[in-house]
Protein backbone atom coordinates (compact mmCIF):
# COMPACT_ATOMS: atom_id res chain seq x y z
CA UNK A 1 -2.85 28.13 -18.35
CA UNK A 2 0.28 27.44 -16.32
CA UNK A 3 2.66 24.99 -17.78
CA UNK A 4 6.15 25.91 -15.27
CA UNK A 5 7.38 22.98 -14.34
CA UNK A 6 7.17 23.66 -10.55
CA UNK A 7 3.15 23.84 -11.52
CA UNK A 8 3.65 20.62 -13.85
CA UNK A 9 5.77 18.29 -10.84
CA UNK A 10 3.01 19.92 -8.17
CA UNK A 11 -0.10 18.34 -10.44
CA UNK A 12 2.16 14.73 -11.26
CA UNK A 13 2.91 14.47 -7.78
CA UNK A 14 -1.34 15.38 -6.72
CA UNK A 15 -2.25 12.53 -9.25
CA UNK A 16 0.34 9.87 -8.08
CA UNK A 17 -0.87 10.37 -4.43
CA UNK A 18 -4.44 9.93 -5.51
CA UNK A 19 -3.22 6.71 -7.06
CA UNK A 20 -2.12 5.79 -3.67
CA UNK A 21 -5.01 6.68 -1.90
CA UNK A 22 -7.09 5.38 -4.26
CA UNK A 23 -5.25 1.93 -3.99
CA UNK A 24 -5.51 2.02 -0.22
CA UNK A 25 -9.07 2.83 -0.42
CA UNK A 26 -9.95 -0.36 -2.15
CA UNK A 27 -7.58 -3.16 -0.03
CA UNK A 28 -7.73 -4.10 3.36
CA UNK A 29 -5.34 -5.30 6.02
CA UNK A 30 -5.63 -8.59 4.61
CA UNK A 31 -4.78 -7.55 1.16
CA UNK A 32 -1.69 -5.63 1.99
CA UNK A 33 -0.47 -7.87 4.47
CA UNK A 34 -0.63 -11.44 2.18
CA UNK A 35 1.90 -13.14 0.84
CA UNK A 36 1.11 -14.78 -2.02
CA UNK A 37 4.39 -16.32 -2.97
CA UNK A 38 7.18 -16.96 -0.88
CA UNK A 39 9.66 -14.68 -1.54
CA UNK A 40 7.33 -12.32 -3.26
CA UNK A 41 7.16 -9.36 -0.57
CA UNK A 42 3.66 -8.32 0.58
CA UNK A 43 1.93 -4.90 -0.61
CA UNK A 44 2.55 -4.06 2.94
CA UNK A 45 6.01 -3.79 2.12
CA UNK A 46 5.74 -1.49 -1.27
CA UNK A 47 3.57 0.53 0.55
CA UNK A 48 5.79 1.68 3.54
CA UNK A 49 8.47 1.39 1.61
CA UNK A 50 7.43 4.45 -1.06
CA UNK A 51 6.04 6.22 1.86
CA UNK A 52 9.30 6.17 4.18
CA UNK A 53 11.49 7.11 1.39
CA UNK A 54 9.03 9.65 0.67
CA UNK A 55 8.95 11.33 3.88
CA UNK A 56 12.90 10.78 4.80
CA UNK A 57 13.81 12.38 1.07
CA UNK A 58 12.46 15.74 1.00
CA UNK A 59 14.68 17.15 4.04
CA UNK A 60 17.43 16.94 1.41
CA UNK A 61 15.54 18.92 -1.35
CA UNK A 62 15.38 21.65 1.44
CA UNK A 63 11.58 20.32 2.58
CA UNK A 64 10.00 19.44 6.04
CA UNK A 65 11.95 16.77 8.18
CA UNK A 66 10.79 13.85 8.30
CA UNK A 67 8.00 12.66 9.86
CA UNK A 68 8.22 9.66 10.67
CA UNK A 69 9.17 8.33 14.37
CA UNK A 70 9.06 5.07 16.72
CA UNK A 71 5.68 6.77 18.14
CA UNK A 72 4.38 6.22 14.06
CA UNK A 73 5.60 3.04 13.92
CA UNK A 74 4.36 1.56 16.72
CA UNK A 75 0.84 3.58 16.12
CA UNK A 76 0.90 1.68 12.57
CA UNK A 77 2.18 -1.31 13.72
CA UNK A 78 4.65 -2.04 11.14
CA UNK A 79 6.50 -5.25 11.54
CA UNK A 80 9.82 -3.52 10.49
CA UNK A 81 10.67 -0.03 11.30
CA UNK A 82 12.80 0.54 8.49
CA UNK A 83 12.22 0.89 4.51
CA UNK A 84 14.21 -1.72 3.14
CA UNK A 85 16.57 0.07 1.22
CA UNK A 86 19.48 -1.68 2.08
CA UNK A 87 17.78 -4.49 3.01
CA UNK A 88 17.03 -8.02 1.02
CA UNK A 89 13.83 -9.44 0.28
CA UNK A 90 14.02 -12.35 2.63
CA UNK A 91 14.83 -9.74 5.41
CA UNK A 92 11.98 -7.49 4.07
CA UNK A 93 9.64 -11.14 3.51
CA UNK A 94 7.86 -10.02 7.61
CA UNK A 95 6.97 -6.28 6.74
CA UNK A 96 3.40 -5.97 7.85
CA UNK A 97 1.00 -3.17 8.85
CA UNK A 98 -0.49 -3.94 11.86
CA UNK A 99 -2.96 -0.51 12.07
CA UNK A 100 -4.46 0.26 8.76
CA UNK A 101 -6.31 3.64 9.87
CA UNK A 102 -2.67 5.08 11.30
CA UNK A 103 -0.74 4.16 7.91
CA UNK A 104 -3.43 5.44 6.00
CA UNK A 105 -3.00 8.85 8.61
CA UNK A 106 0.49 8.95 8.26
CA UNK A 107 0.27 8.64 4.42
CA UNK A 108 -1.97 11.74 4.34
CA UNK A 109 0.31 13.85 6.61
CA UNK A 110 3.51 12.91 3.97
CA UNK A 111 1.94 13.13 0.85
CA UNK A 112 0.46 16.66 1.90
CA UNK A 113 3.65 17.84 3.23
CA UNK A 114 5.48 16.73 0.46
CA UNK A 115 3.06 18.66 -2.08
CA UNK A 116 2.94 21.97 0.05
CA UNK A 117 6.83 21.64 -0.31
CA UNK A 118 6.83 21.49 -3.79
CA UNK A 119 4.54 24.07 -3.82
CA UNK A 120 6.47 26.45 -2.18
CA UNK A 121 9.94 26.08 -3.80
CA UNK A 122 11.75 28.90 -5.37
CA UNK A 123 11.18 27.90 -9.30
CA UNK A 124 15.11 29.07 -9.82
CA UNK A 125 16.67 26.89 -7.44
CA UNK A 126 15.55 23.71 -9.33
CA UNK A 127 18.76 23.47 -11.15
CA UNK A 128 20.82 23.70 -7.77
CA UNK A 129 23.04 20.42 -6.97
CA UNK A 130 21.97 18.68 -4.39
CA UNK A 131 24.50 16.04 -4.68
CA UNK A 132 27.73 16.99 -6.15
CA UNK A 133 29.73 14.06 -8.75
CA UNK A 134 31.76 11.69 -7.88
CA UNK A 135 29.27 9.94 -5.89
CA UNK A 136 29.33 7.79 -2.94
CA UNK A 137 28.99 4.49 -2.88
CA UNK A 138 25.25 4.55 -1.77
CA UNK A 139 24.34 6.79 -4.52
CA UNK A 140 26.74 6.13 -7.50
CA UNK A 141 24.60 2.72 -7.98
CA UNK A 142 20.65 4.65 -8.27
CA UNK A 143 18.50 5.80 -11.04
CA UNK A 144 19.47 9.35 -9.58
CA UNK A 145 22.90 9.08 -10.56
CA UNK A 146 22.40 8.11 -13.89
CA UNK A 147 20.05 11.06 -14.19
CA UNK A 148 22.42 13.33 -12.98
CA UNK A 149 25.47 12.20 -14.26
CA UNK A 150 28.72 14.15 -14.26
CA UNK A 151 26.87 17.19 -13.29
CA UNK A 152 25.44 16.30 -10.35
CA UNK A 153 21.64 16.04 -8.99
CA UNK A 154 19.93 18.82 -9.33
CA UNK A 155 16.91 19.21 -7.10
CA UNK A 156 15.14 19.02 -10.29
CA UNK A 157 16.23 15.60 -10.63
CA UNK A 158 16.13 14.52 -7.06
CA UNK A 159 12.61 15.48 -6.64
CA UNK A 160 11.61 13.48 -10.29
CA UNK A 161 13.91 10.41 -8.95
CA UNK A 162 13.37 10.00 -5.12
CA UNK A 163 9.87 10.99 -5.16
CA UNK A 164 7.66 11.34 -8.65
CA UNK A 165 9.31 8.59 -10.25
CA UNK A 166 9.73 6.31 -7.42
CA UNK A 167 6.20 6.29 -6.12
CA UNK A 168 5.45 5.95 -10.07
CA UNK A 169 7.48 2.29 -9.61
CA UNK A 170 6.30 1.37 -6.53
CA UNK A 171 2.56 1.80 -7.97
CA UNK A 172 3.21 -0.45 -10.80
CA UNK A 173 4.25 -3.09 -8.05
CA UNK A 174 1.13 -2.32 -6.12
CA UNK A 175 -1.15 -2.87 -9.01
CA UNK A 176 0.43 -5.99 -10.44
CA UNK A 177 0.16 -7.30 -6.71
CA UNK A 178 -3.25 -6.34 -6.32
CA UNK A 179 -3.95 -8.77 -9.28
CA UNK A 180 -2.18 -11.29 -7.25
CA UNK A 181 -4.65 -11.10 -4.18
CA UNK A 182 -7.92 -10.80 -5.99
CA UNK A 183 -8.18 -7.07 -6.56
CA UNK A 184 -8.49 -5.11 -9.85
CA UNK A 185 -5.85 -2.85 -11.31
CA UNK A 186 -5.68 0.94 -10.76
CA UNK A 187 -5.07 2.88 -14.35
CA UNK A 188 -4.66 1.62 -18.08
């Protein structure tokens, strides 16, 4: 059996995206899109906002480029064309997806070309930095940084932080809010 890690991320990352499809699979438009409490964001929002980060991160881990595009936005009809990252809730409060069947396309394309990346990449390069120490101010505040510490992030670290462990988060929002709108969790 093959334990490497690049074999061990490759079969995480497989079983988070089946998470996510599985999730999808089971809500509707109406699901995603409710708010339940104001100033609770919609699943809509968790959603697109795990994907875009998704998509827009692996460029720097020497992956695909991103995907995403005003053509895919406007085919999914997101209410905001942008994945919150430096955003507040209240501005975030409106994100809505407008074409269910072209998010859950677009999801399939990322999470596919994110796993043939990972796939691909030359096992001895996972200790390269990425992101060299001191940080900037965008990055000195994340998870990653703490992760990486004085050292730097390694891709190692980046691809755990940006992408496993992210979507990991973002799936523990999902399921708690699928609670909220009628729906049954997704693991135990």
């Amino acid at each position: 059996m093959d334990f490497d890690y690049r074999s061990s991320l490759s079969r995480r990352l497989i079983a988070v995206h089946s998470l996510y499809y599985e999730a999808c699979a089971t809500m509707d438009l109406e699901h995603v899109n409710r708010v339940v409490v104001p100033d609770v964001l919609p699943i809509a929002f968790s959603l697109v906002h795990q994907l875009l980060i998704e998509d827009g991160s692996v460029v720097f881990l020497g992956g695909p480029v991103p995907q995403m595009s005003e053509t895919w936005a406007t085919k999914m009809g997101l209410a905001i064309n942008d994945p919150g990252k430096e955003k507040t809730v209240k501005e975030m409060m409106n994100q809505r997806i407008g074409n269910y069947e072209e998010f859950l396309e677009f999801q399939r394309l990322v999470f596919c070309a994110t796993e043939d990346f990972v796939a691909s990449i030359d096992p001895t390069t996972f200790s390269d930095v990425i992101v060299a120490h001191p940080y900037g101010s965008t990055i000195a505040q994340t998870f990653s940084a703490r992760v990486g510490g004085d050292r730097g992030i390694s891709r190692s670290d980046a691809l755990e932080c940006w992408i496993y462990q992210h979507a990991l988060r973002h799936m523990g929002e999902i399921e708690h809010a699928r609670a909220l709108v009628g729906l049954l969790g997704m693991t135990s």
